[in-house]
C-alpha atoms as a PDB file:
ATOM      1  CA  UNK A   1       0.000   0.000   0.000  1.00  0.00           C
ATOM      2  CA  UNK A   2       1.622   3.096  -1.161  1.00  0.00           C
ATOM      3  CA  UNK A   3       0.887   6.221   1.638  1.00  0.00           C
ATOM      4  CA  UNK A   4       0.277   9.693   0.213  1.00  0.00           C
ATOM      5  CA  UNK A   5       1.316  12.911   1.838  1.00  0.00           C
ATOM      6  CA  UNK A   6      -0.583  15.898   1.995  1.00  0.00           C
ATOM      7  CA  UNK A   7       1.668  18.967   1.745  1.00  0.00           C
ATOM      8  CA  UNK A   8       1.626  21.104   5.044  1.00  0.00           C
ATOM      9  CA  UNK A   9       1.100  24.618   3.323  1.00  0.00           C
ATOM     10  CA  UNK A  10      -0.776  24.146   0.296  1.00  0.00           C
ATOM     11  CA  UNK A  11      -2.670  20.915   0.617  1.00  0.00           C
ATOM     12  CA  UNK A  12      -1.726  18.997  -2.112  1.00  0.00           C
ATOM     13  CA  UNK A  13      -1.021  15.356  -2.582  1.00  0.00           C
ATOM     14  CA  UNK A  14       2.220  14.028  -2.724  1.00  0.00           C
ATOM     15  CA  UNK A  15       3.276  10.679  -4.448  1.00  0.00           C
ATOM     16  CA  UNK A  16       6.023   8.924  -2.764  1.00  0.00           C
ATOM     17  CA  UNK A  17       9.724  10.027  -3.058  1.00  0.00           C
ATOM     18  CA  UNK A  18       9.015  13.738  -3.230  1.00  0.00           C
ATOM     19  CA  UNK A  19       9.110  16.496  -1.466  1.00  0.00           C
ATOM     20  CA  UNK A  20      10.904  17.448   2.097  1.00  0.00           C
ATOM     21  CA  UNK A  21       9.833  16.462   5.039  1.00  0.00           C
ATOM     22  CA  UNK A  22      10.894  18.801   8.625  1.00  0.00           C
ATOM     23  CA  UNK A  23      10.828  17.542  11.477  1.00  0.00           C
ATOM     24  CA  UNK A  24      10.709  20.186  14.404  1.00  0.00           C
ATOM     25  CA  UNK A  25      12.269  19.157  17.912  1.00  0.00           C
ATOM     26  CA  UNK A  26       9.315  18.741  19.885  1.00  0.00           C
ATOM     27  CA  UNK A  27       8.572  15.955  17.019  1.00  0.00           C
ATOM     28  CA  UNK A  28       5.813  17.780  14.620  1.00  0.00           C
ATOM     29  CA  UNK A  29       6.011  16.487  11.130  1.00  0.00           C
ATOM     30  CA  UNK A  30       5.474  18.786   8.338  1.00  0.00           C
ATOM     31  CA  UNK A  31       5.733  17.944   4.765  1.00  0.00           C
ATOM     32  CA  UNK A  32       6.541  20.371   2.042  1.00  0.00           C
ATOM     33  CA  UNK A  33       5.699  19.738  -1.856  1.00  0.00           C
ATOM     34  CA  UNK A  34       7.619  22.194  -2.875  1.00  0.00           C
ATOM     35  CA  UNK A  35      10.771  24.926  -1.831  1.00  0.00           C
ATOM     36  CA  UNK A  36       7.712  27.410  -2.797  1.00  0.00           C
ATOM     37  CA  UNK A  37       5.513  25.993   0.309  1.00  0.00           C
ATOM     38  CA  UNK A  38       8.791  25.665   2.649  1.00  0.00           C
ATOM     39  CA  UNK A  39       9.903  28.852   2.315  1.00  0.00           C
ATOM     40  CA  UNK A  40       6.098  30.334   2.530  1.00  0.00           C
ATOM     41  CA  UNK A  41       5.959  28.603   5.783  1.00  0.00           C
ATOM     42  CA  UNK A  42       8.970  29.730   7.072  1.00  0.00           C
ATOM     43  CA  UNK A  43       8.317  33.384   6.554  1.00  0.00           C
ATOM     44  CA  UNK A  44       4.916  32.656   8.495  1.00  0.00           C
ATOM     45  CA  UNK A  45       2.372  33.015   6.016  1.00  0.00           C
ATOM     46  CA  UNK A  46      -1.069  31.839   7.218  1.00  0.00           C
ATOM     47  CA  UNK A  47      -2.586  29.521   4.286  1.00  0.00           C
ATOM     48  CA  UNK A  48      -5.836  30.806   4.561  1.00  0.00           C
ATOM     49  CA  UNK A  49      -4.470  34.080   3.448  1.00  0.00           C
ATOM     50  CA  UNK A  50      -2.477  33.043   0.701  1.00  0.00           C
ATOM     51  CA  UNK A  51      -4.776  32.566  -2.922  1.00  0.00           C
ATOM     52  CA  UNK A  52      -3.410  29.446  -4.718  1.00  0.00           C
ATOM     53  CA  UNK A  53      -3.293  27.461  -1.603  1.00  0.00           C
ATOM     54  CA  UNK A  54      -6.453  24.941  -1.258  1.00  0.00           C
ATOM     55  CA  UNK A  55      -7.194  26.937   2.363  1.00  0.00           C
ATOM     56  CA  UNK A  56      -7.039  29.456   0.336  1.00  0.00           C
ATOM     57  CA  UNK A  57      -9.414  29.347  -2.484  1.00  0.00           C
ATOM     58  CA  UNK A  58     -11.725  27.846  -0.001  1.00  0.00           C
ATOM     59  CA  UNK A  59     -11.862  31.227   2.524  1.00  0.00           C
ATOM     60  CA  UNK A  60     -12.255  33.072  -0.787  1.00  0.00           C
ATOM     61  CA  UNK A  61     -14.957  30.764  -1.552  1.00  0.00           C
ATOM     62  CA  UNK A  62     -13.643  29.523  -5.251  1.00  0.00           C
ATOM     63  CA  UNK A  63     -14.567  25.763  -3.930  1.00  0.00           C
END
């Protein structure tokens, strides 16, 4: 059974073998897609707030 991961910031799928995964000392997991998400994430954008994020589209109500 292959597992998918859900990126952290944006919300997409991941297939297997891609993407970063950070692990933060107290032991959360986060998983990135992309350097694009990482680097959003580090800077401390909220997804909610950003528009091409799936949190996103959905406070904007696109979906």
């Amino acid at each position: 059974m292959v597992d998918f991961h859900t990126c952290t910031f944006c919300g997409e799928q991941m297939e297997p073998g891609t993407g970063k995964m950070y692990v933060r000392k107290d032991g959360t997991i986060f998983y990135f897609c992309c350097s694009k998400c990482q680097n959003n994430y580090r800077l401390g954008r909220v997804p909610r707030r950003v528009a091409w994020t799936k949190a996103g589209r959905k406070a904007l109500g696109k979906e």
